[in-house]
Protein backbone atom coordinates (compact mmCIF):
# COMPACT_ATOMS: atom_id res chain seq x y z
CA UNK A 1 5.75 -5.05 6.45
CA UNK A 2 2.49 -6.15 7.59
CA UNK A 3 3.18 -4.16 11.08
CA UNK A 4 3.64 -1.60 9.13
CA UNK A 5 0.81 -1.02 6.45
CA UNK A 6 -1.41 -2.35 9.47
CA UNK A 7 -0.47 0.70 11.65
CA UNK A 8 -0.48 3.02 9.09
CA UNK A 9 -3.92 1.72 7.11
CA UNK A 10 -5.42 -0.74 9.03
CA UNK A 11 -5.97 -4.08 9.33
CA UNK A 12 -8.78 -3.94 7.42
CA UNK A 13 -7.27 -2.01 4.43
CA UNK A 14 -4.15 -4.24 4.75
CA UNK A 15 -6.34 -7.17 4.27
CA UNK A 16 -7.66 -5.32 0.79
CA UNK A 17 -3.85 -4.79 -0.51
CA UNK A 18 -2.68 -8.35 0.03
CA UNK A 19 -6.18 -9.69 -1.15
CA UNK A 20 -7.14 -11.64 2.00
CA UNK A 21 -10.89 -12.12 3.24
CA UNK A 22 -9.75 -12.26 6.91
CA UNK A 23 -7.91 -9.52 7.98
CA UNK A 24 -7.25 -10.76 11.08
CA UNK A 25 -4.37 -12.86 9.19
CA UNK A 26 -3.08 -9.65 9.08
CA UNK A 27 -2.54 -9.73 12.66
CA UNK A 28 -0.98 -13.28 12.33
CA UNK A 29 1.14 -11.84 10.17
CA UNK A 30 2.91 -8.79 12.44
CA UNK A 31 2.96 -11.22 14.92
CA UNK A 32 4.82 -13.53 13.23
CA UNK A 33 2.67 -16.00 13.61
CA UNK A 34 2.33 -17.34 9.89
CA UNK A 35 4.15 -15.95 6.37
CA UNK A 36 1.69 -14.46 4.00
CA UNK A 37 1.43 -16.61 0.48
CA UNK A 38 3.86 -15.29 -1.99
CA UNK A 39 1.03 -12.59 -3.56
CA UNK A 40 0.29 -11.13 -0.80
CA UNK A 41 4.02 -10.66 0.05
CA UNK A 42 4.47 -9.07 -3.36
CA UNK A 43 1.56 -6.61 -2.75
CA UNK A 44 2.75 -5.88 0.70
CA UNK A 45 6.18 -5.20 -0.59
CA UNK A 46 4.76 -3.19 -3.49
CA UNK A 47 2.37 -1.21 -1.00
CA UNK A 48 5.57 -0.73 1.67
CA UNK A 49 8.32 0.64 -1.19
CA UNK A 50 5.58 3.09 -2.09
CA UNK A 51 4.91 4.30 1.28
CA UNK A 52 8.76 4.80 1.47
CA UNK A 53 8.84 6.92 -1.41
CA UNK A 54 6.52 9.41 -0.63
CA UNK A 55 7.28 9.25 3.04
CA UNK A 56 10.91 10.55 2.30
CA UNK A 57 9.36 13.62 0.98
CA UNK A 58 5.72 14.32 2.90
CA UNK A 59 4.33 13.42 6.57
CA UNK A 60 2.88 10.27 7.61
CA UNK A 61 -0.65 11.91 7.00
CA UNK A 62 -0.12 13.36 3.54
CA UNK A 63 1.45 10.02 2.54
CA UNK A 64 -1.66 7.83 3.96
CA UNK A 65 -4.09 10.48 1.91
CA UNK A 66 -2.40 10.14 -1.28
CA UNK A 67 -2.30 6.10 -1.32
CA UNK A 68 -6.10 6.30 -0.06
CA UNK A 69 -7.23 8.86 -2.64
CA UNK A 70 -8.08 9.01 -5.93
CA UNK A 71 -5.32 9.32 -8.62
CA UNK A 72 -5.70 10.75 -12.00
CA UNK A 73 -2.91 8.68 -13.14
CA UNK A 74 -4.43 5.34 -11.96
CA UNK A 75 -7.65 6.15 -13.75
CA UNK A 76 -8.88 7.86 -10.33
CA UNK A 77 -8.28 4.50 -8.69
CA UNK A 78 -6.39 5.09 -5.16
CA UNK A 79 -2.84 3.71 -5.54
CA UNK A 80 -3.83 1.07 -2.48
CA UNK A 81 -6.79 -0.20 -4.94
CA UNK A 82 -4.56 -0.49 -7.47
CA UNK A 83 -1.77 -1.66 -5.90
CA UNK A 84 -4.69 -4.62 -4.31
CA UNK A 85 -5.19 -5.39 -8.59
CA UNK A 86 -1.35 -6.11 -9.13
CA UNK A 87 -0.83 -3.14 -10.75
CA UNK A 88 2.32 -2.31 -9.05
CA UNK A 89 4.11 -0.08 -11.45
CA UNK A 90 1.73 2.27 -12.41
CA UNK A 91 1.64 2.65 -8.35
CA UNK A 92 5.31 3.53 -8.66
CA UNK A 93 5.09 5.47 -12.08
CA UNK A 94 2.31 7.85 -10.30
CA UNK A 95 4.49 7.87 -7.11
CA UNK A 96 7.86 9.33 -8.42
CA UNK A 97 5.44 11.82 -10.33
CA UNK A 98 4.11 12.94 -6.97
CA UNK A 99 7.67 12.86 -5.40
CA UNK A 100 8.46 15.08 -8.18
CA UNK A 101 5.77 17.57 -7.84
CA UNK A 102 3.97 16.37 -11.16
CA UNK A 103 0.57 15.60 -8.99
């Protein structure tokens, strides 16, 4: 996961999402070199199943623009700010609405 959303993001932004100050442990992380504490795993998970979601519909690009922009259904928040609060199903909720075509 954390290969993943560090590819795709950054290891910067991946530090945001699982709400650590180094983002370097991000690194550690893909490389298997620690485990992430148990929220950060959560928020990487959260952050990874959303990314699925709208990657079985759109491009890689379209996908990382929608989690990075701002989303009238999260209050304008991006979906990767909000998923970073915890706020992992109205990530979801606004997801299958895009998936859908509502957004």
């Amino acid at each position: 996961m954390a290969s993943l959303l560090q590819e795709t993001f950054s290891q910067r932004v991946t530090a945001h999402i699982t709400g650590v100050d180094d983002h370097r442990q991000v690194g550690r992380w893909a490389r298997e070199r620690n485990a992430p504490r148990i929220d950060s795993e959560s928020r990487m998970r959260a952050a990874c199943q959303v990314f699925a979601r709208i990657a079985n519909c759109e491009n890689e690009h379209i996908v990382r623009a929608w989690m990075l922009g701002m989303n009238p259904q999260l209050d304008d928040d991006s979906p990767i700010g909000a998923t970073a609060e915890g706020r992992f199903k109205e990530v979801m909720a606004a997801a299958r609405s895009f998936q859908l075509g509502d957004l």
